[in-house]
C-alpha atoms as a PDB file:
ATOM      1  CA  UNK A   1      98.457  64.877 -92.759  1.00  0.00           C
ATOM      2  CA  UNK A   2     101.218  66.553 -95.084  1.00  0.00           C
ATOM      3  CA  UNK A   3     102.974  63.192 -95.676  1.00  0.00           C
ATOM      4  CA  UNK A   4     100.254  61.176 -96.895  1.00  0.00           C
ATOM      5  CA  UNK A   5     100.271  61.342-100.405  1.00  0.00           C
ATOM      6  CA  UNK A   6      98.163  59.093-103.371  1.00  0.00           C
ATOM      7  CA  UNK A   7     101.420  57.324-103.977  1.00  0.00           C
ATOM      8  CA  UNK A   8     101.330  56.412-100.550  1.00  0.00           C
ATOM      9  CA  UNK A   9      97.884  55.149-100.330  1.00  0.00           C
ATOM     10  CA  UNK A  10      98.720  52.907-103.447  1.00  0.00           C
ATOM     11  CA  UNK A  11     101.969  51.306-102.148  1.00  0.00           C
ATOM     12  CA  UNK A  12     100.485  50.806 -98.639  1.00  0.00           C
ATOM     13  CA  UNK A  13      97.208  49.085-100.013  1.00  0.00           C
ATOM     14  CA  UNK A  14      99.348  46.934-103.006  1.00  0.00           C
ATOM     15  CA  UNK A  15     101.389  45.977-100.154  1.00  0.00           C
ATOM     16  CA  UNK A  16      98.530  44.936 -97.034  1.00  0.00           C
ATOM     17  CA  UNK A  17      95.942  43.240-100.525  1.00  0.00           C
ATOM     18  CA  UNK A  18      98.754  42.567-103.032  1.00  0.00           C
ATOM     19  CA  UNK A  19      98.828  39.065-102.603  1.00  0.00           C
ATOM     20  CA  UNK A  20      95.263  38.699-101.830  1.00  0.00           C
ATOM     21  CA  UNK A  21      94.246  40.366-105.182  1.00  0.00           C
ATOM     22  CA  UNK A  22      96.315  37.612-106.733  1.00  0.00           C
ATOM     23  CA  UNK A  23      95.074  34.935-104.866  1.00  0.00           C
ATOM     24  CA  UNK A  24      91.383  36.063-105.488  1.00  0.00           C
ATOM     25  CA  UNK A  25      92.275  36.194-109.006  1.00  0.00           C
ATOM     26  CA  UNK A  26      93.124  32.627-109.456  1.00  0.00           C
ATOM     27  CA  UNK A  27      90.341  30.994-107.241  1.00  0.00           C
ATOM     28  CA  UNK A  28      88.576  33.025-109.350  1.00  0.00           C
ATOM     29  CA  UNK A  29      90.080  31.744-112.984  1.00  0.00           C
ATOM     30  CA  UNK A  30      89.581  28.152-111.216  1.00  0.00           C
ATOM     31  CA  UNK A  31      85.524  28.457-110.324  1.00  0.00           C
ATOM     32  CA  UNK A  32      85.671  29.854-113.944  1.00  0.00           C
ATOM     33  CA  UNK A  33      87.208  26.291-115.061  1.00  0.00           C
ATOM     34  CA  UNK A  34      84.894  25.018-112.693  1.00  0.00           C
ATOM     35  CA  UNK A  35      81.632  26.400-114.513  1.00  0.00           C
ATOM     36  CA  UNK A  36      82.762  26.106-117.921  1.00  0.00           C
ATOM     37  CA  UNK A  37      83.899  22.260-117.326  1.00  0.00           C
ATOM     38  CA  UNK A  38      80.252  21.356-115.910  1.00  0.00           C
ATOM     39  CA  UNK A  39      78.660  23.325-118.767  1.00  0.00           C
ATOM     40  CA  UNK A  40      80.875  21.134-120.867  1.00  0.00           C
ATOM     41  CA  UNK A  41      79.913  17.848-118.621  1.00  0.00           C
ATOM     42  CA  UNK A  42      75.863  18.809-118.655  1.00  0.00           C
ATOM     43  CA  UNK A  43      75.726  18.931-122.292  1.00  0.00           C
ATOM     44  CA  UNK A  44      77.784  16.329-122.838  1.00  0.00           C
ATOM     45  CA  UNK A  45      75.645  13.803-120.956  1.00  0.00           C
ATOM     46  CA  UNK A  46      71.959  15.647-122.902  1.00  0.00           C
ATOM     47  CA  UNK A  47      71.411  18.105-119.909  1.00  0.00           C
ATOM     48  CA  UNK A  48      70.932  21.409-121.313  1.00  0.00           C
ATOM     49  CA  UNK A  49      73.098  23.772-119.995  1.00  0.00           C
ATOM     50  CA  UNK A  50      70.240  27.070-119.682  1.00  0.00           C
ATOM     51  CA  UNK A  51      68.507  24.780-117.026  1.00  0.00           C
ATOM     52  CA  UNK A  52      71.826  24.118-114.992  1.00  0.00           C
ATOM     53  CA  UNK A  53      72.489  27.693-115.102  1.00  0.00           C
ATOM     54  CA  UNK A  54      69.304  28.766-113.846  1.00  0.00           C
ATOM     55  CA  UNK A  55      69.621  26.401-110.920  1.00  0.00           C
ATOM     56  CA  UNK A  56      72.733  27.887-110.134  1.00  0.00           C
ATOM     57  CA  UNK A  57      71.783  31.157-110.331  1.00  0.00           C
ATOM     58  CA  UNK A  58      68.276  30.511-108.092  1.00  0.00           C
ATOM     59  CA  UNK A  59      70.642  28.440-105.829  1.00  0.00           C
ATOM     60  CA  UNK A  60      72.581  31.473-105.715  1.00  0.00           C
ATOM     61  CA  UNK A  61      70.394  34.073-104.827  1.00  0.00           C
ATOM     62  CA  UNK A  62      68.416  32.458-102.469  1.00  0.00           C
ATOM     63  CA  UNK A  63      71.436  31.581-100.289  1.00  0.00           C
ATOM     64  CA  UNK A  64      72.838  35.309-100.640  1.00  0.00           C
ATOM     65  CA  UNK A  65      68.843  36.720 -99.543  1.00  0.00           C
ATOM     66  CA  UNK A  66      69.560  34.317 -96.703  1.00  0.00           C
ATOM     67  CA  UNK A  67      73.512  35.416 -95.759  1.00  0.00           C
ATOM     68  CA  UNK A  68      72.533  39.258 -95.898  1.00  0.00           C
ATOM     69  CA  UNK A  69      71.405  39.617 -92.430  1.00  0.00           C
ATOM     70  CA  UNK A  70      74.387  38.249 -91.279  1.00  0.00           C
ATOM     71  CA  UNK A  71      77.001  40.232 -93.484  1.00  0.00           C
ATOM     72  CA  UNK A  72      77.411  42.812 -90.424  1.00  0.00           C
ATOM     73  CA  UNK A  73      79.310  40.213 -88.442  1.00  0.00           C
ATOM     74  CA  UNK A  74      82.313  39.587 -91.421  1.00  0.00           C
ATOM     75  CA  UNK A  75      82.933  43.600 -89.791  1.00  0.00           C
ATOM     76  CA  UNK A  76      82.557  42.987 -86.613  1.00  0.00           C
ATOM     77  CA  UNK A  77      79.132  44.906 -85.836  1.00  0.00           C
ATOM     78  CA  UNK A  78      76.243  43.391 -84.734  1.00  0.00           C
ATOM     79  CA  UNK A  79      73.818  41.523 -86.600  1.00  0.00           C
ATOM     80  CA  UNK A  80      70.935  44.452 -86.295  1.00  0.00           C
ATOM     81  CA  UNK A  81      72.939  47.046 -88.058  1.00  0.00           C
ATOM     82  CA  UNK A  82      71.055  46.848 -91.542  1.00  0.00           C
ATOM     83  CA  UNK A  83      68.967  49.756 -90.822  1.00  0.00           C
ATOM     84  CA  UNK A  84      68.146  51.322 -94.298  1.00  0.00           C
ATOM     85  CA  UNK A  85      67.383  49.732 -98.019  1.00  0.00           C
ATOM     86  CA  UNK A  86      71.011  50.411 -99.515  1.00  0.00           C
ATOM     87  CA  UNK A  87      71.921  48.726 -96.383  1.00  0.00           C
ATOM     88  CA  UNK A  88      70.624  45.641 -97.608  1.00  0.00           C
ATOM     89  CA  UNK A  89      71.787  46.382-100.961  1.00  0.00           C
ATOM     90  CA  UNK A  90      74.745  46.201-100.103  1.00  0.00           C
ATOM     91  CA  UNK A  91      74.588  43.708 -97.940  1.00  0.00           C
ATOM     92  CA  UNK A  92      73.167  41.878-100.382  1.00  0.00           C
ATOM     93  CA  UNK A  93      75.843  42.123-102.510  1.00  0.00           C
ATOM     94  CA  UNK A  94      78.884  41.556-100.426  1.00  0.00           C
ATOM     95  CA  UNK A  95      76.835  38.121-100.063  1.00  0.00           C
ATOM     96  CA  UNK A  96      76.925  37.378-103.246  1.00  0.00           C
ATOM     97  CA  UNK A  97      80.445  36.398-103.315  1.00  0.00           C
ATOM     98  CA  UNK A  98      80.367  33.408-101.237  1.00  0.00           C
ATOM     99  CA  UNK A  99      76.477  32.183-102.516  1.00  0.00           C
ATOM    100  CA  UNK A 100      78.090  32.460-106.067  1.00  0.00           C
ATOM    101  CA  UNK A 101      80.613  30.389-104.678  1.00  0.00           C
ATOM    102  CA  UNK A 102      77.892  27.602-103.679  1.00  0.00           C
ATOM    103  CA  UNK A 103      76.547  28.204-107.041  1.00  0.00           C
ATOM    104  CA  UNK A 104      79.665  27.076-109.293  1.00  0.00           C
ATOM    105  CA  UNK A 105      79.704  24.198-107.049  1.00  0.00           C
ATOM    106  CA  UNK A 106      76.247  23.602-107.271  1.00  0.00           C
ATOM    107  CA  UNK A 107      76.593  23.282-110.870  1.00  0.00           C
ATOM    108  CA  UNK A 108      79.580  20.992-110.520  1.00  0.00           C
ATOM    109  CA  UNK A 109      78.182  19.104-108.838  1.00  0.00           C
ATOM    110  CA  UNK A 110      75.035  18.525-110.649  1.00  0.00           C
ATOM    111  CA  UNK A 111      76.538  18.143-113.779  1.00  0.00           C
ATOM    112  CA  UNK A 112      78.869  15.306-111.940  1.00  0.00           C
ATOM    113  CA  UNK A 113      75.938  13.531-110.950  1.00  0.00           C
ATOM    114  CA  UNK A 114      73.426  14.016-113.545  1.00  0.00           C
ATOM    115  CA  UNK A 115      72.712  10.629-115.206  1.00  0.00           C
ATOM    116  CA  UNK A 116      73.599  10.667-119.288  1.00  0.00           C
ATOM    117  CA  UNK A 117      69.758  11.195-121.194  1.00  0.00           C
ATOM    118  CA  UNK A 118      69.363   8.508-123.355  1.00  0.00           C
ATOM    119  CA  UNK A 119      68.763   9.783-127.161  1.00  0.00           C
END
């Protein structure tokens, strides 16, 4: 244990998440684009943009209270090992990255197909 160092630690995790820190960082700039565009789209066609929000948040957080119970399995334990409440919190929040996911899309989507409100 002498030759492990914080220098160490840094290089070796750079080098094993380097380029997945990058490559989460521009799927994440493009679901930004994403959100911003059909904000942009909604209110464009009369929708307003506080009620596409709030169905992509609900969208959102129901799918991630239905994805916790199954967040064990992404490790590789079994699906009963959420014994305790900050289980599930956490849980909970590790699936809130895909459901968020399903929420930019769902308000992509939407805003795609939303029909323009006559004025």
């Amino acid at each position: 244990m002498d030759e492990i160092s914080i220098s160490m630690i840094v290089v070796t995790l750079w080098e094993t998440f380097g380029g997945l820190s990058v490559m989460a960082a521009i799927v994440g700039v493009i679901l930004f684009g994403m959100l911003v565009a059909g904000f942009v789209r909604a209110r464009a066609k009369g929708m307003p943009a506080s009620r596409l929000f709030r169905q992509g948040v609900l969208i959102m957080l129901v799918l991630a209270a239905v994805i916790t119970p199954f967040v064990p399995l992404w490790t590789l334990a079994p699906v009963g090992n959420l014994h305790g409440l900050v289980d599930y919190v956490f849980a909970y929040g590790i699936a809130l990255a895909p459901a968020s996911i399903v929420g930019v899309f769902w308000v992509d989507i939407r805003s795609r197909l939303q029909q323009a409100v006559p004025s």
